[in-house]
C-alpha atoms as a PDB file:
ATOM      1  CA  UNK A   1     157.166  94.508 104.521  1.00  0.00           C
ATOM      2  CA  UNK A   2     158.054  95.787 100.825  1.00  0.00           C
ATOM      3  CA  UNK A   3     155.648  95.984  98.543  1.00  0.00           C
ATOM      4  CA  UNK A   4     155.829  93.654  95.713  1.00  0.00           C
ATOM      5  CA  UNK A   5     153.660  95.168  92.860  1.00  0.00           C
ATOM      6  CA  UNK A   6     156.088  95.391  90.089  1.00  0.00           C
ATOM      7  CA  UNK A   7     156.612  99.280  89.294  1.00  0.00           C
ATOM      8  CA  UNK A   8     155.860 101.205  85.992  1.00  0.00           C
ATOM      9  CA  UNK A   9     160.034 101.559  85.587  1.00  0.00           C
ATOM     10  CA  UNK A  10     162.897  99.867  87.525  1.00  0.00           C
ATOM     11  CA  UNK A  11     163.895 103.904  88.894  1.00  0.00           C
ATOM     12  CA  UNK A  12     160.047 104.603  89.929  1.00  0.00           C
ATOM     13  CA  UNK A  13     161.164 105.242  93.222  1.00  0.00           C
ATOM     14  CA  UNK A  14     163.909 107.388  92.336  1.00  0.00           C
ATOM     15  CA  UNK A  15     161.618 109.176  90.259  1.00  0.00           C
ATOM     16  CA  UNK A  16     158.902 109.961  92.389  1.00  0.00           C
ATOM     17  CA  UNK A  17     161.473 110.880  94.978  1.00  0.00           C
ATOM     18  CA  UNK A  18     162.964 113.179  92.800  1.00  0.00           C
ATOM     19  CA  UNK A  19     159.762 114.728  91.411  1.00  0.00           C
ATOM     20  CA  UNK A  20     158.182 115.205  95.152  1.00  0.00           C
ATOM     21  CA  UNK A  21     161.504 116.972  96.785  1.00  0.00           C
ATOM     22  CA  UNK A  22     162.326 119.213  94.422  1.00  0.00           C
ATOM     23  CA  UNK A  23     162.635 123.286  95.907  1.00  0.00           C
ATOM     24  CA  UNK A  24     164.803 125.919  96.462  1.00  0.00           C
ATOM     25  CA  UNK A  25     165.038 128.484  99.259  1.00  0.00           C
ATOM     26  CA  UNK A  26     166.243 131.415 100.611  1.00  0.00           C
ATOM     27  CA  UNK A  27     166.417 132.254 104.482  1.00  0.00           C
ATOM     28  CA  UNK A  28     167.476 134.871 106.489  1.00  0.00           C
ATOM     29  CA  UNK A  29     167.989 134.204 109.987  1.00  0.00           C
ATOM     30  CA  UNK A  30     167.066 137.035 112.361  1.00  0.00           C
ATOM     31  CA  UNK A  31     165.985 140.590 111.621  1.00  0.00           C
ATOM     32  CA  UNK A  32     165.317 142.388 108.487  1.00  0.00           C
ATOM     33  CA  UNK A  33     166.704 145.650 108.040  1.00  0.00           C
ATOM     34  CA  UNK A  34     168.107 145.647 104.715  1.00  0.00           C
ATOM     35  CA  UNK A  35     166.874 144.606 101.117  1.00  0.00           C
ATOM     36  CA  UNK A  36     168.692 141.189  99.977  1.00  0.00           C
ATOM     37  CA  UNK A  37     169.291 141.280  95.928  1.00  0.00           C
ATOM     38  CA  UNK A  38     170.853 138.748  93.371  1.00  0.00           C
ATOM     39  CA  UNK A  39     171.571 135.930  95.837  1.00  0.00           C
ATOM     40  CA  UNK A  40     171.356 132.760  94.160  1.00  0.00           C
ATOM     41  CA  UNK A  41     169.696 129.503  95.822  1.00  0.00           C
ATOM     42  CA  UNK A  42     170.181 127.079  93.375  1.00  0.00           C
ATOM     43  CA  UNK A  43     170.703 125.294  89.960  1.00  0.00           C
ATOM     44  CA  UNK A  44     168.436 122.709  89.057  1.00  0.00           C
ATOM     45  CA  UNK A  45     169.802 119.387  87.485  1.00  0.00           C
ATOM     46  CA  UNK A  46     166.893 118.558  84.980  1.00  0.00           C
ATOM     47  CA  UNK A  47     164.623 120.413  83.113  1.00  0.00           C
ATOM     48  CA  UNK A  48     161.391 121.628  84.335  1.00  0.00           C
ATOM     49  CA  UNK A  49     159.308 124.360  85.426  1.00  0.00           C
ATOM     50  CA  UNK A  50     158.857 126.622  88.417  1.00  0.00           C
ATOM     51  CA  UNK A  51     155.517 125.615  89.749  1.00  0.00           C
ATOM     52  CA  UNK A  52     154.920 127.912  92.786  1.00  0.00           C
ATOM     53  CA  UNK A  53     156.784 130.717  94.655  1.00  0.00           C
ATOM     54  CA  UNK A  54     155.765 131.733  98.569  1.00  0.00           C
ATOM     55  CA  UNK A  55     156.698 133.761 101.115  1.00  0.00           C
ATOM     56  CA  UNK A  56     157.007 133.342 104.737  1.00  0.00           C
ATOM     57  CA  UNK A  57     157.717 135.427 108.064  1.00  0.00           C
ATOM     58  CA  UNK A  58     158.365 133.951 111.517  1.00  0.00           C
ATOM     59  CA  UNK A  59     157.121 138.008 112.725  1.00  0.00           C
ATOM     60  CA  UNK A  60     155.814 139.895 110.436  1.00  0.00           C
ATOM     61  CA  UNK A  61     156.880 143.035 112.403  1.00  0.00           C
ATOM     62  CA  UNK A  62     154.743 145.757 113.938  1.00  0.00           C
ATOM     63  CA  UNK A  63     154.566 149.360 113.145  1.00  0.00           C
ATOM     64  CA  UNK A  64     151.404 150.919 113.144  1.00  0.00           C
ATOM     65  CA  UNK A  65     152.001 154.526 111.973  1.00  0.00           C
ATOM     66  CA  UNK A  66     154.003 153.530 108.683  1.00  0.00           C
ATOM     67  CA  UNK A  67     154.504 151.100 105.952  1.00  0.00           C
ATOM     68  CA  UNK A  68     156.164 147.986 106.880  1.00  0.00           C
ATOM     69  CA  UNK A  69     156.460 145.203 103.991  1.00  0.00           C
ATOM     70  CA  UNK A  70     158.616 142.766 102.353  1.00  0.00           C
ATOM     71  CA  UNK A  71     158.110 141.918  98.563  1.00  0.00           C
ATOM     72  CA  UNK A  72     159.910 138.697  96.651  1.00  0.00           C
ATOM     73  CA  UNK A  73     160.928 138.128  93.287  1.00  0.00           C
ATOM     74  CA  UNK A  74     162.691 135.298  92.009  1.00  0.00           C
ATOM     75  CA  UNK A  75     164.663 134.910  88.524  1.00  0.00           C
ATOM     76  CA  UNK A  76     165.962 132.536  86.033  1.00  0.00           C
ATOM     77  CA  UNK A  77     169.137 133.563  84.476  1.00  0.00           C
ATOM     78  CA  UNK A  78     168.799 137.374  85.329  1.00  0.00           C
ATOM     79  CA  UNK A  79     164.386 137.071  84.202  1.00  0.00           C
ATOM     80  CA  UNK A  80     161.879 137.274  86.439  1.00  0.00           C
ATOM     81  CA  UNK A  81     159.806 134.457  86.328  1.00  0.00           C
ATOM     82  CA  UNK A  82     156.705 136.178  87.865  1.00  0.00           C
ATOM     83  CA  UNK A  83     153.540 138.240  86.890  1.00  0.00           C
ATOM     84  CA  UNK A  84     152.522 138.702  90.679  1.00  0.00           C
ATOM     85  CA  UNK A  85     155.049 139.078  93.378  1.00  0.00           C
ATOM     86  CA  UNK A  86     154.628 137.632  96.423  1.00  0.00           C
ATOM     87  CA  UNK A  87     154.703 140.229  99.787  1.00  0.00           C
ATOM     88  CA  UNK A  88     154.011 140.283 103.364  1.00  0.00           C
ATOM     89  CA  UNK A  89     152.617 143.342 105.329  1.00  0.00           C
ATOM     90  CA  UNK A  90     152.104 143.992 108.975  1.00  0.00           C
ATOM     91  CA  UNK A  91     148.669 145.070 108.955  1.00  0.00           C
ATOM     92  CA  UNK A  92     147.728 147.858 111.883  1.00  0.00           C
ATOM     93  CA  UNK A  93     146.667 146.814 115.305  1.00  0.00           C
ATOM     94  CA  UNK A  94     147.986 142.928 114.605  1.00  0.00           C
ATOM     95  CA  UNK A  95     150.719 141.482 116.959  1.00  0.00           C
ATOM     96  CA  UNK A  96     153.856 140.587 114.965  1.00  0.00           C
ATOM     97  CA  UNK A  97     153.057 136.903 113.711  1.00  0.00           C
ATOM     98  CA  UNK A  98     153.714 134.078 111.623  1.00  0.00           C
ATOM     99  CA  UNK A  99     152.528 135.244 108.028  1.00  0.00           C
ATOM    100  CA  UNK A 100     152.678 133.273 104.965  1.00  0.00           C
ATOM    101  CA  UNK A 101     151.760 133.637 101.296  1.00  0.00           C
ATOM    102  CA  UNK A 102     151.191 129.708 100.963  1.00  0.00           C
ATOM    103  CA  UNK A 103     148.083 129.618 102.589  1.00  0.00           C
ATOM    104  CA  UNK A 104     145.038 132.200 101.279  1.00  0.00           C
ATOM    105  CA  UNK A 105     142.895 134.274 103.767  1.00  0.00           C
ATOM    106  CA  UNK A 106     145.131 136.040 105.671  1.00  0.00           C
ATOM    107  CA  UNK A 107     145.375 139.557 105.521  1.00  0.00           C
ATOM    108  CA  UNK A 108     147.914 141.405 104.624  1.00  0.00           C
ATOM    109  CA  UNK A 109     149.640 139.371 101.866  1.00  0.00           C
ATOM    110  CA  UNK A 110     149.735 138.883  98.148  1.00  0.00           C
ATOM    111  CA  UNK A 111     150.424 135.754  96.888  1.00  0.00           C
ATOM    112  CA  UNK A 112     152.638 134.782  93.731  1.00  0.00           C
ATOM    113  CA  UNK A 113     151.673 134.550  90.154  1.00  0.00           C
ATOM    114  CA  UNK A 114     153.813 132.312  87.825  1.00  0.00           C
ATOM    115  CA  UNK A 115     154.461 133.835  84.651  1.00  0.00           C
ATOM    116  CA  UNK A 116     153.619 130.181  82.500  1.00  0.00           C
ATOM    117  CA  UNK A 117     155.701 132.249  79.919  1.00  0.00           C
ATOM    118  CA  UNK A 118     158.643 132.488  81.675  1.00  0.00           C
ATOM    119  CA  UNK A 119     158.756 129.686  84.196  1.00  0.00           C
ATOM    120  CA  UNK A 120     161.218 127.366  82.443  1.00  0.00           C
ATOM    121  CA  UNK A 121     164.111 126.285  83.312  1.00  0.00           C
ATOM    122  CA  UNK A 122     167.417 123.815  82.304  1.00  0.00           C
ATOM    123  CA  UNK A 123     169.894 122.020  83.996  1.00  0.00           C
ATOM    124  CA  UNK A 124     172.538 124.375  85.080  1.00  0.00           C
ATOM    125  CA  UNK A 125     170.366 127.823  84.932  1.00  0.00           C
ATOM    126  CA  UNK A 126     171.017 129.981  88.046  1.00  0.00           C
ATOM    127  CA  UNK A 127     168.001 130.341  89.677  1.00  0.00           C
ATOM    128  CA  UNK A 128     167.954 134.021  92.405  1.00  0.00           C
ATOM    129  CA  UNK A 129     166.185 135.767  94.626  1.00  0.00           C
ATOM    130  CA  UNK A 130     164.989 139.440  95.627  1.00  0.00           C
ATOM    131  CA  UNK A 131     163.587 140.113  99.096  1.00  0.00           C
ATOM    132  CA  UNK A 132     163.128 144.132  99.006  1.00  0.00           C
ATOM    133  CA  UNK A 133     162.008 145.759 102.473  1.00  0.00           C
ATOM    134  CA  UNK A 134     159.799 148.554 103.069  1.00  0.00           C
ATOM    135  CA  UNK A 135     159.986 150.139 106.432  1.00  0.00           C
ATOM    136  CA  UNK A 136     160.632 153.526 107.792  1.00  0.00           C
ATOM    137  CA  UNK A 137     161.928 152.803 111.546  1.00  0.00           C
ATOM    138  CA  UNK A 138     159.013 150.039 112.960  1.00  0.00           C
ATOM    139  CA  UNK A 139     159.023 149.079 116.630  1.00  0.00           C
ATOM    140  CA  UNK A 140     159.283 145.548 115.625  1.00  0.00           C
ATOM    141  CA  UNK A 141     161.137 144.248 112.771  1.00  0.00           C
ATOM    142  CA  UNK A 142     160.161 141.584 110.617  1.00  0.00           C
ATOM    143  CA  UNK A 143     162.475 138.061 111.102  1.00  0.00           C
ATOM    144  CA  UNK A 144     162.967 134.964 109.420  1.00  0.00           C
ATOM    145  CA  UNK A 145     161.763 135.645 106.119  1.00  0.00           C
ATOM    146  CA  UNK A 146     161.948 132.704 103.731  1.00  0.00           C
ATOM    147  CA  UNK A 147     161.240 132.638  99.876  1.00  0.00           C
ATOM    148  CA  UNK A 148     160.592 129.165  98.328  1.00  0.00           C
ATOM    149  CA  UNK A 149     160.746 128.313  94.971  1.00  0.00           C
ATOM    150  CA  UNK A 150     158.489 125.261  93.613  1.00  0.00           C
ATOM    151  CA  UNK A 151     160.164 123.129  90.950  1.00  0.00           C
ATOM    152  CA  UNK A 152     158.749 120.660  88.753  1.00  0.00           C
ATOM    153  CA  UNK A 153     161.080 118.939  86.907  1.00  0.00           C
ATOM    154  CA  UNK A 154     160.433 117.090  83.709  1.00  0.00           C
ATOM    155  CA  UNK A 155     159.881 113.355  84.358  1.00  0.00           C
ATOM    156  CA  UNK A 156     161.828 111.038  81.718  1.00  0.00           C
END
């Protein structure tokens, strides 16, 4: 049955809707070999602010005599919009794995810092992002990275 409580504003629903689906994302489907630069994943339509940035792996890879790490950045117009990038790193003697910045406590990553100085946006601003690889030749390659972007729009 619908609820009946009259609303705050006849487009509450519509709002809060809005408001609670609001991200961007950028996926790459298979293995990572090669840095990805400047590829745009979207233009908001209102105002707001990036609120959070993470980074996720389906494997994280495996190489366990050199580096082996991928780093995101995201921008608004062409300026970064973080202090503290977010990156994920195969850590030595791990199995490739499922690693993600969202969650805290794992080893291996860094999570994002939002630059509150530089996290606004407006409707129509090209929003990118950066995932830059470092690996020499690993015997597993990372896959399936994902960066998400976080908005929070302005409410009216």
């Amino acid at each position: 049955m619908r609820n009946l409580t009259p609303y705050p504003t006849p487009a509450f629903s519509a709002q809060v809707e809005f408001a609670a689906s609001q991200s961007f994302g950028l996926g790459i489907s298979g293995e990572l070999t090669a840095d990805v630069s400047g590829t745009p994943i979207g233009c908001p339509k209102k105002a707001g602010k990036v609120a959070n940035v993470f980074l996720s792996v389906n494997k994280c890879g495996k190489d366990d005599t050199d580096p082996l790490q991928v780093t995101g950045e995201v921008y608004i117009n062409s300026v970064t919009c973080l202090t503290t990038k977010p990156s994920i790193g195969y850590v030595s003697g791990e199995d490739s794995q499922q690693k993600t910045t969202k969650i805290t406590g794992d080893t291996g990553i860094a999570a994002a810092v939002v630059n509150p100085d530089a996290n606004t946006y407006n409707p129509g601003d090209v929003i990118t992002a950066d995932l830059t690889l470092e690996r020499t030749t690993p015997d597993t390659e990372m896959s399936n990275p994902v960066i998400v972007v976080e908005l929070e729009p302005n409410l009216p």
